[in-house]
N, C-alpha and C. Protein backbone atom coordinates (compact mmCIF):
# COMPACT_ATOMS: atom_id res chain seq x y z
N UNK A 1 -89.75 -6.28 59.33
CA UNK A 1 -88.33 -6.45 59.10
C UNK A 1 -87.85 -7.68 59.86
N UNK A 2 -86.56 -8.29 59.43
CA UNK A 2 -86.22 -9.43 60.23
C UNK A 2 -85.55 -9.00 61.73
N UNK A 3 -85.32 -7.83 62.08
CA UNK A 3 -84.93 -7.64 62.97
C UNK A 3 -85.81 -7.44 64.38
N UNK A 4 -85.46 -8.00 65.25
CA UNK A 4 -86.75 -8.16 66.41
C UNK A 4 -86.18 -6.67 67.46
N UNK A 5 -87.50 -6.27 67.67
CA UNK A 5 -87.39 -5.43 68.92
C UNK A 5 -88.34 -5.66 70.13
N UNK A 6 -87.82 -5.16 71.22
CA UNK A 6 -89.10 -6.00 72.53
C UNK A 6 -90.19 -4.85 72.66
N UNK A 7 -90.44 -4.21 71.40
CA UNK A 7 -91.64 -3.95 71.37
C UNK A 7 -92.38 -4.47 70.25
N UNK A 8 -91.74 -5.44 69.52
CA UNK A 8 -92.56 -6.47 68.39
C UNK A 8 -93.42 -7.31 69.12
N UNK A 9 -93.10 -7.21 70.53
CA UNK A 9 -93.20 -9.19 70.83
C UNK A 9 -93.96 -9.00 72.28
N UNK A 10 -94.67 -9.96 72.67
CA UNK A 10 -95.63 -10.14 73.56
C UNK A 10 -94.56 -10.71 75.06
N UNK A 11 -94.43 -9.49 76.20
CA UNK A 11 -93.54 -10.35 77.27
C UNK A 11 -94.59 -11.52 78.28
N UNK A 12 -93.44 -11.98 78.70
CA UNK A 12 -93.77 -12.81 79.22
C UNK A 12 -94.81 -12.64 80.61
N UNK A 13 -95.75 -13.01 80.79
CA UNK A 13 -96.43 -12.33 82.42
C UNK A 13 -97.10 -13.34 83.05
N UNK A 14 -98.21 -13.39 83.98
CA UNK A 14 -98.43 -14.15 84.41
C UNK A 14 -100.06 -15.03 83.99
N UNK A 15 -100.12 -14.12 83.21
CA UNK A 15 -101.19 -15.49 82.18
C UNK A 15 -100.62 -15.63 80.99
N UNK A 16 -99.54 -15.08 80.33
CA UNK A 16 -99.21 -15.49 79.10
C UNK A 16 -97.73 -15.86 78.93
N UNK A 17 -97.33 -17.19 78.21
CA UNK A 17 -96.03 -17.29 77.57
C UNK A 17 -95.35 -16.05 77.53
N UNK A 18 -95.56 -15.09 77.00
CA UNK A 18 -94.94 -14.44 75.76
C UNK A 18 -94.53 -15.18 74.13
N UNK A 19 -93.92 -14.23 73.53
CA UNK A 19 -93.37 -14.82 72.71
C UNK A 19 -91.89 -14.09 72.04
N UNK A 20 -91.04 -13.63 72.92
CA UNK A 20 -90.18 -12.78 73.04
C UNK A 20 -88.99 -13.89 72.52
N UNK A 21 -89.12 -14.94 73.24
CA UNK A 21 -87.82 -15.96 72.74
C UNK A 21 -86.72 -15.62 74.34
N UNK A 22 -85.82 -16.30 74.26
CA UNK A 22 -84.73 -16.47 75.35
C UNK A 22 -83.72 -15.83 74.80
N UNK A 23 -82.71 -14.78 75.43
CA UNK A 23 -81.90 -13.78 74.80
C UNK A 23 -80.51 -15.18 74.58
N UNK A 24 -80.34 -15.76 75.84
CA UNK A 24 -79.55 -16.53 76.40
C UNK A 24 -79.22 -17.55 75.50
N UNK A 25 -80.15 -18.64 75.38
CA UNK A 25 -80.25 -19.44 73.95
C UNK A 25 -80.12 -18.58 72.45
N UNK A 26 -80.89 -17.81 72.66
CA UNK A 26 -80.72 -17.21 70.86
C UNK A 26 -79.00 -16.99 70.79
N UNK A 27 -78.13 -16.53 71.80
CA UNK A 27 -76.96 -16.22 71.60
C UNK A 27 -76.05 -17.13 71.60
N UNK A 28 -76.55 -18.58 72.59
CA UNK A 28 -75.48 -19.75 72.24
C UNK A 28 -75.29 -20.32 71.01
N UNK A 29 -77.08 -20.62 71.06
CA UNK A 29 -77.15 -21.43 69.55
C UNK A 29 -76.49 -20.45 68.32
N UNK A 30 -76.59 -18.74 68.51
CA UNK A 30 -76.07 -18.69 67.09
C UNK A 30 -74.03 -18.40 67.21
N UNK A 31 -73.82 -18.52 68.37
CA UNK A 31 -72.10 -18.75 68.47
C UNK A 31 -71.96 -20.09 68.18
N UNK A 32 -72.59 -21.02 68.56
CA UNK A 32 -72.45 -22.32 68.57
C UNK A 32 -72.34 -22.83 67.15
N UNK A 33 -73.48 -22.12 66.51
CA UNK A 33 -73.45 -22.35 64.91
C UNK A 33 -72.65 -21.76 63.79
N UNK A 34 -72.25 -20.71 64.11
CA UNK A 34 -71.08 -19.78 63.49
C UNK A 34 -69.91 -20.63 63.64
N UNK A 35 -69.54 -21.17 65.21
CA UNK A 35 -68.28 -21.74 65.54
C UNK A 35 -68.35 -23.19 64.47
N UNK A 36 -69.50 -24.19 64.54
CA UNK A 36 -69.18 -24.88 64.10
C UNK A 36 -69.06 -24.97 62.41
N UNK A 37 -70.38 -24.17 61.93
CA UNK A 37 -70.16 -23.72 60.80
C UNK A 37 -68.60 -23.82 60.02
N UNK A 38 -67.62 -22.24 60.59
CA UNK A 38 -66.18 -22.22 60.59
C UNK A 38 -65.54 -23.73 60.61
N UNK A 39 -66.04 -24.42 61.35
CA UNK A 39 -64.75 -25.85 61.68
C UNK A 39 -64.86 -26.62 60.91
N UNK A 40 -66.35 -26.76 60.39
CA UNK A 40 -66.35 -27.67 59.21
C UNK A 40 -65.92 -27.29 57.92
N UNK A 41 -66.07 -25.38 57.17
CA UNK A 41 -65.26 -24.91 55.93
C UNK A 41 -63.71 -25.17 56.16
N UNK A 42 -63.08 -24.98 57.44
CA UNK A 42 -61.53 -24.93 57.44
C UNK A 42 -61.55 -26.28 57.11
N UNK A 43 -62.07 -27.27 57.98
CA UNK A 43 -61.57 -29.00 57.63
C UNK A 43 -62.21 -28.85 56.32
N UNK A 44 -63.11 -28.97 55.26
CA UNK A 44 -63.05 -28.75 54.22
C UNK A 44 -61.71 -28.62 53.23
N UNK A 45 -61.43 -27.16 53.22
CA UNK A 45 -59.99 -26.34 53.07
C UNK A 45 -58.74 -27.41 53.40
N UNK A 46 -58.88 -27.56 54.53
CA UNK A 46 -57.59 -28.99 54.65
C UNK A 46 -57.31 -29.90 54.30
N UNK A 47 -58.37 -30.59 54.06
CA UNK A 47 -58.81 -31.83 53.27
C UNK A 47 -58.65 -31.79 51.99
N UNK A 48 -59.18 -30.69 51.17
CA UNK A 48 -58.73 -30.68 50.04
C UNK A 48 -57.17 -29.80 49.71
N UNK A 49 -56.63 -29.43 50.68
CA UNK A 49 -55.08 -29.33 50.59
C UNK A 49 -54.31 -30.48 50.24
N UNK A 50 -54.45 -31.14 51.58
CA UNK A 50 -53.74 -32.40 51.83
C UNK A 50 -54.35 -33.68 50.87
N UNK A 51 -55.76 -33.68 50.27
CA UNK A 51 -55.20 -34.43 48.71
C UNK A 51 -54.47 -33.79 47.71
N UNK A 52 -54.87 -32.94 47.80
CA UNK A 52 -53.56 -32.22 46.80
C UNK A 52 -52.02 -32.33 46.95
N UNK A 53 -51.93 -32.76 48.02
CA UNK A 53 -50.43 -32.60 48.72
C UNK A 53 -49.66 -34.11 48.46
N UNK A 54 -50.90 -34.78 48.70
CA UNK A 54 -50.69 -36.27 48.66
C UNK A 54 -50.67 -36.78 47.48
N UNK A 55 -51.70 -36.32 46.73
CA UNK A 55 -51.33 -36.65 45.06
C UNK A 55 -49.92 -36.18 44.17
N UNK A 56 -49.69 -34.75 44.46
CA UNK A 56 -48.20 -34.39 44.18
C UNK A 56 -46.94 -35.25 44.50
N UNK A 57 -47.27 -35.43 46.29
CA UNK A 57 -46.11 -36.48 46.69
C UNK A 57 -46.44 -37.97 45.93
N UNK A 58 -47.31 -38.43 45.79
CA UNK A 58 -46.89 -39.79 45.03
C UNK A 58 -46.87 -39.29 43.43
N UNK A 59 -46.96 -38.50 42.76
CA UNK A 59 -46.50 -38.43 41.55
C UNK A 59 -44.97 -37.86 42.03
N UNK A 60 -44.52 -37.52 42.80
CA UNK A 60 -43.31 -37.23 42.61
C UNK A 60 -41.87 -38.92 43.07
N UNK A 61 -42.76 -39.42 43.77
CA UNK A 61 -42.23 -40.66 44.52
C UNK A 61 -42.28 -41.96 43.41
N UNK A 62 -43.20 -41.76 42.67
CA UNK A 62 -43.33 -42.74 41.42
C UNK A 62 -42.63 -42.88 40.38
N UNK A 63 -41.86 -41.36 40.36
CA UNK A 63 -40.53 -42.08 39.80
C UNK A 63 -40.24 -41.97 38.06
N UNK A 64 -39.66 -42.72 37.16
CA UNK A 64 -40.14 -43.33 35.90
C UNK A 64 -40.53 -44.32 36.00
N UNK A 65 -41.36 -44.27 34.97
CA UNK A 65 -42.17 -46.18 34.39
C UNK A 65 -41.76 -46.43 33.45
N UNK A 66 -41.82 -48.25 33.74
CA UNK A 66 -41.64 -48.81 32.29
C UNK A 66 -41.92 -47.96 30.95
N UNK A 67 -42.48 -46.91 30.81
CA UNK A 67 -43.06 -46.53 29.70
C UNK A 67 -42.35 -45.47 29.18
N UNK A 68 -41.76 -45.23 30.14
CA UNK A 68 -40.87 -43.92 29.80
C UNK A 68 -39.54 -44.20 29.65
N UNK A 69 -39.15 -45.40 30.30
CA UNK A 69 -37.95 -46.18 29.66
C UNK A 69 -38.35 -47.24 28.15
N UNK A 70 -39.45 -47.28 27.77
CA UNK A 70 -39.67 -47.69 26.51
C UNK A 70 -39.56 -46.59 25.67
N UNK A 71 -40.08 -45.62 26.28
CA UNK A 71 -39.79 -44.25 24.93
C UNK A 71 -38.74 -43.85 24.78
N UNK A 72 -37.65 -43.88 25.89
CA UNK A 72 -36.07 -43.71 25.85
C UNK A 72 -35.78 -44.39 25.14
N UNK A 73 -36.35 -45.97 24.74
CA UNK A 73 -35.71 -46.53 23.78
C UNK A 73 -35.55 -46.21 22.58
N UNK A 74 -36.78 -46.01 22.49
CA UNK A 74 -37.61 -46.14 20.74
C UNK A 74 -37.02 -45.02 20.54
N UNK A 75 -36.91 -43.93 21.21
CA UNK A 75 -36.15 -42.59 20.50
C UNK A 75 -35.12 -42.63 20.52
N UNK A 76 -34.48 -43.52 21.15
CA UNK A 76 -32.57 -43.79 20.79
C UNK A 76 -32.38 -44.11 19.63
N UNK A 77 -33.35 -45.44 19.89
CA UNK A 77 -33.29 -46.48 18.25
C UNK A 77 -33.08 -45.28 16.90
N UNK A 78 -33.84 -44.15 17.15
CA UNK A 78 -34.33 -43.57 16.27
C UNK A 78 -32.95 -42.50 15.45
N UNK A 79 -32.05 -42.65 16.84
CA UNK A 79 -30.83 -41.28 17.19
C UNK A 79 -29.95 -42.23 16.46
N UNK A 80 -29.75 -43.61 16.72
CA UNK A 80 -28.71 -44.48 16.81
C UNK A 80 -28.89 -45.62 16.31
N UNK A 81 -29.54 -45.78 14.88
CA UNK A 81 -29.78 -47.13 14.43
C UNK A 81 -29.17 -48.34 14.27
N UNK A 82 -27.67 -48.00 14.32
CA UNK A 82 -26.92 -48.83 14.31
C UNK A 82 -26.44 -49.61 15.14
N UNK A 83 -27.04 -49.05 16.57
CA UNK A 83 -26.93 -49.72 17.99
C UNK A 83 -25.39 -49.49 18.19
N UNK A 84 -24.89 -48.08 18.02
CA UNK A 84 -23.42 -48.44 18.55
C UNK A 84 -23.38 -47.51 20.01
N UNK A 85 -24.58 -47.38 20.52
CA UNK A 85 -24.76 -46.93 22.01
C UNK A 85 -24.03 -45.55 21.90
N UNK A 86 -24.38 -44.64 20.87
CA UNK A 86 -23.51 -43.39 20.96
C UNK A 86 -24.10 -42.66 20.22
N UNK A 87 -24.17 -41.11 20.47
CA UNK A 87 -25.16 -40.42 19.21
C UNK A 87 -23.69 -39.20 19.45
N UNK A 88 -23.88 -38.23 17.83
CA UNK A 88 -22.67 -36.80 17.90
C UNK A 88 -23.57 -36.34 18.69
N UNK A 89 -22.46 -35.31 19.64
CA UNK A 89 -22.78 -34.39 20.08
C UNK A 89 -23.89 -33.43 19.62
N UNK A 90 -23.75 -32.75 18.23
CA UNK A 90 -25.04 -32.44 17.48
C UNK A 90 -26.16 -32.76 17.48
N UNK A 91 -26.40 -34.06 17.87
CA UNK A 91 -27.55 -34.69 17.91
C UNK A 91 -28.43 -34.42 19.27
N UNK A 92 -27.71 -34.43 20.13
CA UNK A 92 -28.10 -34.30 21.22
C UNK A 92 -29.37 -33.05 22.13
N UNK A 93 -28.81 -32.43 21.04
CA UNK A 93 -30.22 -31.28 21.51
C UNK A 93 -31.68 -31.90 20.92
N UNK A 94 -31.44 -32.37 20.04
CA UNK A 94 -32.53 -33.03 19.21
C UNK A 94 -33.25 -34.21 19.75
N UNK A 95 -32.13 -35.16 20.16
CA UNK A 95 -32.92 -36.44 21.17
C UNK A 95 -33.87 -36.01 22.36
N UNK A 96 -33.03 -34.74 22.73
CA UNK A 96 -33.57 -34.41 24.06
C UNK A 96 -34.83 -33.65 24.28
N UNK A 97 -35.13 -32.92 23.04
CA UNK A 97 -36.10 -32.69 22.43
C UNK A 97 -37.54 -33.41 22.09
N UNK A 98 -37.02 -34.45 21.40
CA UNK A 98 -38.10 -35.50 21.16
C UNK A 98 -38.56 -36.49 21.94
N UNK A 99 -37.95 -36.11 22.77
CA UNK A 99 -38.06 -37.39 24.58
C UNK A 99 -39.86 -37.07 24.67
N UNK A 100 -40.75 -37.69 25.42
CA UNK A 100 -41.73 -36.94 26.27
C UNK A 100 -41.52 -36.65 27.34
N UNK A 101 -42.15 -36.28 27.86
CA UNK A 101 -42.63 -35.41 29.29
C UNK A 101 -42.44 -37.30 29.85
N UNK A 102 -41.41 -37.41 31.22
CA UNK A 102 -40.72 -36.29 32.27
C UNK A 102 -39.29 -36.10 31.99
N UNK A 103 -39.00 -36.54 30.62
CA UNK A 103 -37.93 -36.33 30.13
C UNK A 103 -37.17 -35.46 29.50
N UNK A 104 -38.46 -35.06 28.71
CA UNK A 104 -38.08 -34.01 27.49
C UNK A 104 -37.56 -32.93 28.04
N UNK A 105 -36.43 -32.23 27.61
CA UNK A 105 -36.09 -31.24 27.65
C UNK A 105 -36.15 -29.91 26.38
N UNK A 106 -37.16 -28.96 26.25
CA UNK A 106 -37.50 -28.90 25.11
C UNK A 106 -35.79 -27.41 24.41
N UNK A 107 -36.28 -27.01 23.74
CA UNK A 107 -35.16 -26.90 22.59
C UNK A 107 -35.44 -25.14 23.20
């Protein structure tokens, strides 16, 4: 079995090593390795928080783009061909509708 008992194991005496192992070491090294183990999954965990956190904040800081004020256009054009900068009231659920995403407000 993987489990050791000090009657598996040869003690230590005065013509032989043993081969019992050090209680002392076996217990640092395996706190030592547990502890660090833990420090490196949490920083893991954090790390991939905080890109997540950071990607959200600059999509939220970025704002509109040119592109989304081009589609405001083209779908005005579309409301208001006549360019008199005014659509009915009626219309309005409908423009707002056909906007895209971060605009659209859907119906």
């Amino acid at each position: 079995a993987a489990i050791m008992d000090e009657n598996d194991c040869t003690p230590t005496g005065p013509e032989s090593e043993g081969d019992c192992g050090n209680k002392g070491i076996a217990i640092a090294f395996l706190v030592s390795y547990l502890i660090i183990s833990f420090l490196i999954i949490i920083n893991m965990y954090i790390a991939v928080i905080l890109e997540n956190y950071s990607q959200a904040a600059e999509d939220v800081h970025e704002g509109l783009t040119d592109d989304d004020y081009d589609m405001y256009y083209e779908i005005w054009q579309k409301f208001d061909p006549k360019g008199t900068q005014f659509i009915s009231y009626h219309q309005l659920s409908d423009f707002v509708h056909a906007l895209e995403e971060p605009l659209q407000i859907p119906k």
